[in-house]
Protein backbone atom coordinates (compact mmCIF):
# COMPACT_ATOMS: atom_id res chain seq x y z
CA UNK A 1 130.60 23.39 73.16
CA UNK A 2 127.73 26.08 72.18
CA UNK A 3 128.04 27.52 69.09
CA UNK A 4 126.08 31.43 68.17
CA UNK A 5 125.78 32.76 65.07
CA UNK A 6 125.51 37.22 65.39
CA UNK A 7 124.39 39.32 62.71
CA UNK A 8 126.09 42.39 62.29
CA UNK A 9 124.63 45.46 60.07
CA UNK A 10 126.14 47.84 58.00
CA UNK A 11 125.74 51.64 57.91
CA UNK A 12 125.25 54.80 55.48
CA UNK A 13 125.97 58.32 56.13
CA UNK A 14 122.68 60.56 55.07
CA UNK A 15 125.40 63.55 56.46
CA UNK A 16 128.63 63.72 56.90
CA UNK A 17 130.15 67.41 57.52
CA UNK A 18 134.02 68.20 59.25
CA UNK A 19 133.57 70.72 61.63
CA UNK A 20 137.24 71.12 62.39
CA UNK A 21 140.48 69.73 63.03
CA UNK A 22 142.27 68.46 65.88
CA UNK A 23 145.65 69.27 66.92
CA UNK A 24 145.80 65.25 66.68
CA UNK A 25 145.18 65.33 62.94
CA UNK A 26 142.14 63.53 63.81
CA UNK A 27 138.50 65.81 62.21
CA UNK A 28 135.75 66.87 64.45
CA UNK A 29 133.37 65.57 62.48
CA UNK A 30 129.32 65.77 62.15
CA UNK A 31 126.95 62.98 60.30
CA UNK A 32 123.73 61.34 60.53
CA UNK A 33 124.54 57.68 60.22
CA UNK A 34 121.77 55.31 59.77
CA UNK A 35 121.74 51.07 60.58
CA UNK A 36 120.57 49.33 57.36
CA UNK A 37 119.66 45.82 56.43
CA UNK A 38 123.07 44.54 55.00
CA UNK A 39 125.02 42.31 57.19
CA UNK A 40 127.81 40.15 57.78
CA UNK A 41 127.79 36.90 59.81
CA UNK A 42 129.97 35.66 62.40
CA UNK A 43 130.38 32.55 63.95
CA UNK A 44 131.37 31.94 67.41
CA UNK A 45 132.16 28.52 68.50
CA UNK A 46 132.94 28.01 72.12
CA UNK A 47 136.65 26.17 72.06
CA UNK A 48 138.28 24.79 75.38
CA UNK A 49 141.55 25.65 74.80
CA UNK A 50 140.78 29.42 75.66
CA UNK A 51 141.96 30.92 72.44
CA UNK A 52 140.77 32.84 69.98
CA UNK A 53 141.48 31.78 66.62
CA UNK A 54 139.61 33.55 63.53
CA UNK A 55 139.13 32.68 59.59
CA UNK A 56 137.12 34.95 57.03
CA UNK A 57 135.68 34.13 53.94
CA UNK A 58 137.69 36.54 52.04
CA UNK A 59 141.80 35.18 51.70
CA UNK A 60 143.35 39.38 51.50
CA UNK A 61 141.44 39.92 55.77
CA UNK A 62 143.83 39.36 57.71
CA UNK A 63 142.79 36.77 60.48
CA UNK A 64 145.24 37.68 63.13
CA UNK A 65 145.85 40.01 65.55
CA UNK A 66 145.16 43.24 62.70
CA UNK A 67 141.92 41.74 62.71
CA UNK A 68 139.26 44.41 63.72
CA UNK A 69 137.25 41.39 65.81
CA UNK A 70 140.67 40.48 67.34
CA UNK A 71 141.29 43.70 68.04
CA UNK A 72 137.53 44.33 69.86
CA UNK A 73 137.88 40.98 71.88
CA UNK A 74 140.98 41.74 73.52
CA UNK A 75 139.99 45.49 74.23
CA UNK A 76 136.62 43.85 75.96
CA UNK A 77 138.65 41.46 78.24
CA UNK A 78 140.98 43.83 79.25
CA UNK A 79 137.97 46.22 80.15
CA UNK A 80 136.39 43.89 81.95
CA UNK A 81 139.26 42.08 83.63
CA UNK A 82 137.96 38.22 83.60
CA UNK A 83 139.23 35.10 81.84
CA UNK A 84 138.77 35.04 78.36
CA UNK A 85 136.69 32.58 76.68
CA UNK A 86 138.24 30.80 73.92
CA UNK A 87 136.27 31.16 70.45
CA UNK A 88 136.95 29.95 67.21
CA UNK A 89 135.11 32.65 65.04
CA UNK A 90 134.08 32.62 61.48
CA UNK A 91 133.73 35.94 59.59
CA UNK A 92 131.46 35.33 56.50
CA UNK A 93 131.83 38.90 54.69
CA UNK A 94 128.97 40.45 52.63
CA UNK A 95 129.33 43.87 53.46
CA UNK A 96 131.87 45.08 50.71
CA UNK A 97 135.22 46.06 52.41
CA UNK A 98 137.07 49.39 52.21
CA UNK A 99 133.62 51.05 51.05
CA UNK A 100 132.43 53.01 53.68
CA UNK A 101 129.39 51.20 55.09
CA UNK A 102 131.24 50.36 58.31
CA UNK A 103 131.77 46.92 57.63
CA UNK A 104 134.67 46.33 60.02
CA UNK A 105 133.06 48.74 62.73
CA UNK A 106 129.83 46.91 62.52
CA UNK A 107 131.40 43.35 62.68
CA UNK A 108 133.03 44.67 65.98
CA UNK A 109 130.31 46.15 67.45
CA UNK A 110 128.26 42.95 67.26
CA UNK A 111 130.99 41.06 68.98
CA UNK A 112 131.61 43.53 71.64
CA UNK A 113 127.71 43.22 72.22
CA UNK A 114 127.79 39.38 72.57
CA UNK A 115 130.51 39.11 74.20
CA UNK A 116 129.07 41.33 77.18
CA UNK A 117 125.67 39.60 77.12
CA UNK A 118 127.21 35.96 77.05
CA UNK A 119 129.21 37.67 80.09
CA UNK A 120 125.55 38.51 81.84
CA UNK A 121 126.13 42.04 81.20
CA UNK A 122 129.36 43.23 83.05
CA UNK A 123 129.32 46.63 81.36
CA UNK A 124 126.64 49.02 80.59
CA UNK A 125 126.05 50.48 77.48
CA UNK A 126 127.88 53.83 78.24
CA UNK A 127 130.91 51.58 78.84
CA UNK A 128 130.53 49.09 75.87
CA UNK A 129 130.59 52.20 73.77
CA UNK A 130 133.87 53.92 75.47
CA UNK A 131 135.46 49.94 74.49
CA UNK A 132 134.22 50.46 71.00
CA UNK A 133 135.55 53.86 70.67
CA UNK A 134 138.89 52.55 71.21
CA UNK A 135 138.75 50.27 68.74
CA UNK A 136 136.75 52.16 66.07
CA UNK A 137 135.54 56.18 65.40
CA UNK A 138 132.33 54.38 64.45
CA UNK A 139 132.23 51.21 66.26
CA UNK A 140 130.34 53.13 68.89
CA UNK A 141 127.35 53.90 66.56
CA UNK A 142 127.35 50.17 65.23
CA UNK A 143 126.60 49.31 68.40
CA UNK A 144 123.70 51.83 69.20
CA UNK A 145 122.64 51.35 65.87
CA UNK A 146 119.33 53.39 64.18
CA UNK A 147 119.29 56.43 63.28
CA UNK A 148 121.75 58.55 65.09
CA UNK A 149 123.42 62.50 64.95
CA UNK A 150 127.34 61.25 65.54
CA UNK A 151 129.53 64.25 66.65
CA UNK A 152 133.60 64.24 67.89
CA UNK A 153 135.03 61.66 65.85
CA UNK A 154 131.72 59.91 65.76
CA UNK A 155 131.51 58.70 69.94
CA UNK A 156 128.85 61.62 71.13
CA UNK A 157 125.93 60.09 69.51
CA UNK A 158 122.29 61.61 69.67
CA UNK A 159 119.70 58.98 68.71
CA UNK A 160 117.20 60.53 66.16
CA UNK A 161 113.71 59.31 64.62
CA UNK A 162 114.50 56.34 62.46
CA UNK A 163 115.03 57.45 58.65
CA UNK A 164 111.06 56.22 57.50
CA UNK A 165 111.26 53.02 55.77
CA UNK A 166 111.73 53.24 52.11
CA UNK A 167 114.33 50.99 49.72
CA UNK A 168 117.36 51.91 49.43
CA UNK A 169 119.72 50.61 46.91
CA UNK A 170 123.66 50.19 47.47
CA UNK A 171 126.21 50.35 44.91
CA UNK A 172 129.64 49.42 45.41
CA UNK A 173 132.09 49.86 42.57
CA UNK A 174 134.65 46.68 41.40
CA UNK A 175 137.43 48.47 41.60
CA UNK A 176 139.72 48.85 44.27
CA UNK A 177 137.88 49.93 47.78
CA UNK A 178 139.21 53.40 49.21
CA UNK A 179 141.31 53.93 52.77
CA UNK A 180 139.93 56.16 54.97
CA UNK A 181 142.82 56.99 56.49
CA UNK A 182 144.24 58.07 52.71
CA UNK A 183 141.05 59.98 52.27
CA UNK A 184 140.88 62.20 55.30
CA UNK A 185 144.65 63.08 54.76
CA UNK A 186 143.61 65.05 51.52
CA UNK A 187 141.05 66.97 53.53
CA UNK A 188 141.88 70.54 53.51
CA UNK A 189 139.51 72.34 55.77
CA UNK A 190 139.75 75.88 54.35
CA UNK A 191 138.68 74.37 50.76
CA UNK A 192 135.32 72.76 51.63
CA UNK A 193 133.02 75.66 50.37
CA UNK A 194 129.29 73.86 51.12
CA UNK A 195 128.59 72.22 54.44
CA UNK A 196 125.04 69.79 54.72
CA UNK A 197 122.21 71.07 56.05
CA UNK A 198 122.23 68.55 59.32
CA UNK A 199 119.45 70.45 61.14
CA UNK A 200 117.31 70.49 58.69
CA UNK A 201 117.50 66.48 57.49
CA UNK A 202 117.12 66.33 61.38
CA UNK A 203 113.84 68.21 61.10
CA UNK A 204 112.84 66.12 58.53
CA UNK A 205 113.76 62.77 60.30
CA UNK A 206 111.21 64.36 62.82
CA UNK A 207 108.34 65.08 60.73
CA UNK A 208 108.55 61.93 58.83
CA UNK A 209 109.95 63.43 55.83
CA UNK A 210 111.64 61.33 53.47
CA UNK A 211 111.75 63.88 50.37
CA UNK A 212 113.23 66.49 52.60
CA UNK A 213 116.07 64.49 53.97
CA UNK A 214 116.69 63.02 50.24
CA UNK A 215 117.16 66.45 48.46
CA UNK A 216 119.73 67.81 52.04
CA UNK A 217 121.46 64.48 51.91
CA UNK A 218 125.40 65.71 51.29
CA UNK A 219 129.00 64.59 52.27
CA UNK A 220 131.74 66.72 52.22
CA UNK A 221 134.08 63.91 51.37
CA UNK A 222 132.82 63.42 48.02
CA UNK A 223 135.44 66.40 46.89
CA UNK A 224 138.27 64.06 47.78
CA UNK A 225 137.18 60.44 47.19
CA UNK A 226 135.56 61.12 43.50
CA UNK A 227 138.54 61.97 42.14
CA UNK A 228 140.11 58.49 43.41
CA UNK A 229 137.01 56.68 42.75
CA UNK A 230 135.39 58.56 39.60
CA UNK A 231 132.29 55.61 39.38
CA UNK A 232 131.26 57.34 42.87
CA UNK A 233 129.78 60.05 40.58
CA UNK A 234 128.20 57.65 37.93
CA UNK A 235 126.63 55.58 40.15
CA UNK A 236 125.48 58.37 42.00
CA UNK A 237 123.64 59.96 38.93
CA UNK A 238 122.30 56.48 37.64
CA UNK A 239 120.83 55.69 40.90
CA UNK A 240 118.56 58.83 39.92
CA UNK A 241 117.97 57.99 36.59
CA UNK A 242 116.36 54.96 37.76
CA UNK A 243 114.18 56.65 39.80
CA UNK A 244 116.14 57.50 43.15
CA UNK A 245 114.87 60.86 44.94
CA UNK A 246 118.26 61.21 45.99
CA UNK A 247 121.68 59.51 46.29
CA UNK A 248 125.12 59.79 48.62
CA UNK A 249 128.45 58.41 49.03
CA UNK A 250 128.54 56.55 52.06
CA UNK A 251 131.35 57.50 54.70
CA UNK A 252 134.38 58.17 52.75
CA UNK A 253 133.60 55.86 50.13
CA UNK A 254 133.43 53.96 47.32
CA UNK A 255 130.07 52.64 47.90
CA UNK A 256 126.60 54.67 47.02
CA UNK A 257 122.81 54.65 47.81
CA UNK A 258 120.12 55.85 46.82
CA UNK A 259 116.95 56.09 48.47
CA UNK A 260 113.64 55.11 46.89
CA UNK A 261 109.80 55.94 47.39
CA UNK A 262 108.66 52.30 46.58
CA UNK A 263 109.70 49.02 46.54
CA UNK A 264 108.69 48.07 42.76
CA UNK A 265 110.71 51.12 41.18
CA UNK A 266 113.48 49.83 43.38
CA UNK A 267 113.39 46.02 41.94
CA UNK A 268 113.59 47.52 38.44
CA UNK A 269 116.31 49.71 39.11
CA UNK A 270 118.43 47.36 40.89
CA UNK A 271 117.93 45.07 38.02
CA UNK A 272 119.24 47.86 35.20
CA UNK A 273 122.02 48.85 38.09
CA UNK A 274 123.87 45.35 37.55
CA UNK A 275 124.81 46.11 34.63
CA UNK A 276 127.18 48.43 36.14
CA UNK A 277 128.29 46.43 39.27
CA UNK A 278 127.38 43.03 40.48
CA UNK A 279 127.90 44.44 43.97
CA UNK A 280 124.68 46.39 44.36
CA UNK A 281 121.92 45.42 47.17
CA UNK A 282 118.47 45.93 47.49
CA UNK A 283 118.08 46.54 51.51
């Protein structure tokens, strides 16, 4: 039996605006997301008995059915209509949970993927993403990955220039992750007074621009997770004290970034930033 062993990468929001809100209760949303070098592993041994059975390295994930990767396996079977394969799957977490950074999105979006190319390919990419949108807003991006404009509730992507490369430094707070579901409900659309500038950190992303898209980086959720999450702010201002040209929430938080101009100012700050969490990444 064949074992495979998948990456799969977190994200950050350089953007993230709400545009409107359906009669669902669900936001029309619009962000820049962008793929970053933070990832989970999964495991997927090939098992005989045609089950799927999953562990995690983390005891509070559930490993059943709730399971996000549960969850994207059995919406890709019954999409493509053929005998499931029977994996035994081991999650090993190291994107921090309940943070933003699309750890369970990303962890499905890599199995959806492998699962369709160990299948040869029986959907294209078009119809991978409708499966992914199903079982996540931002599955579908996770599995585009890059640098993308996400619109709707995040499936009408527009691939944009890649962010250039700099450091960028993650920061997720020890305290208690935050729900996005919990989150959005506060959202109030009449009370957010400042939208991002999207079109012009998409300008920037053209010309190459990393100052410009630092100083228009914004997220409207801020408003509603910093009061839950007060370290959002803290971190967010001592990422520029160390020498950040400009720093975010990511999604609907807890976790921050920041991004940095060079690689050595970025070791030294991630060495002060510690201090303040031992979940913070160089990536």
């Amino acid at each position: 039996m064949s074992e495979y062993n998948i990456k799969a990468n977190a994200k950050i929001n350089l953007s993230l605006d709400i545009v409107s809100k359906r009669e669902n209760g669900y936001h029309n949303l619009k962000m820049i997301m962008h793929t970053v070098n933070l990832c989970d592993d999964i495991i997927l041994s090939e098992n005989s008995a045609g089950e799927y059975s999953l562990k995690t390295n983390l005891k509070y994930l559930p490993n059943d059915g709730r399971n996000i990767l549960y969850k994207a396996y059995k919406a890709f079977y019954d999409e493509v209509k053929i005998k499931p394969q029977g994996f035994s799957v081991n999650l090993i977490k190291r994107i921090p949970v309940c943070a933003g950074l699309g750890g369970g999105s990303s962890d499905a979006a890599a199995e959806l993927l492998f699962l369709n190319k160990y299948h040869n390919n029986p959907l294209d990419i078009p119809s991978l993403l409708k499966v992914g949108e199903r079982v996540g807003a931002d599955v579908p991006f996770c599995i585009m990955g890059g640098t993308c404009l996400a619109e709707g509730t995040g499936e009408i992507l527009t691939p944009l220039p890649p962010l250039p490369e700099c450091p960028i430094i993650i920061l997720k707070p020890q305290n208690k992750g935050l729900s996005t579901k919990d989150i959005f409900s506060k959202v109030n659309i009449g009370e957010i007074k400042y939208h991002p500038d999207t079109d012009g950190i998409i300008k920037a992303l053209n010309e190459g621009d990393l100052s410009g898209i630092a100083k228009r980086m914004y997220n409207v959720l801020e408003d509603y997770s910093v009061p839950e999450s007060p370290d959002i702010e803290e971190f967010k201002q001592a990422l520029i004290m160390e020498g950040a040209i400009g720093s975010l929430m990511s999604g609907s938080g807890n976790a921050v970034f920041g991004l940095f101009n060079d690689t050595e100012t970025a070791k030294k700050a991630l060495k002060s930033l510690k201090k303040l969490t031992p979940l913070a990444y160089l990536v």
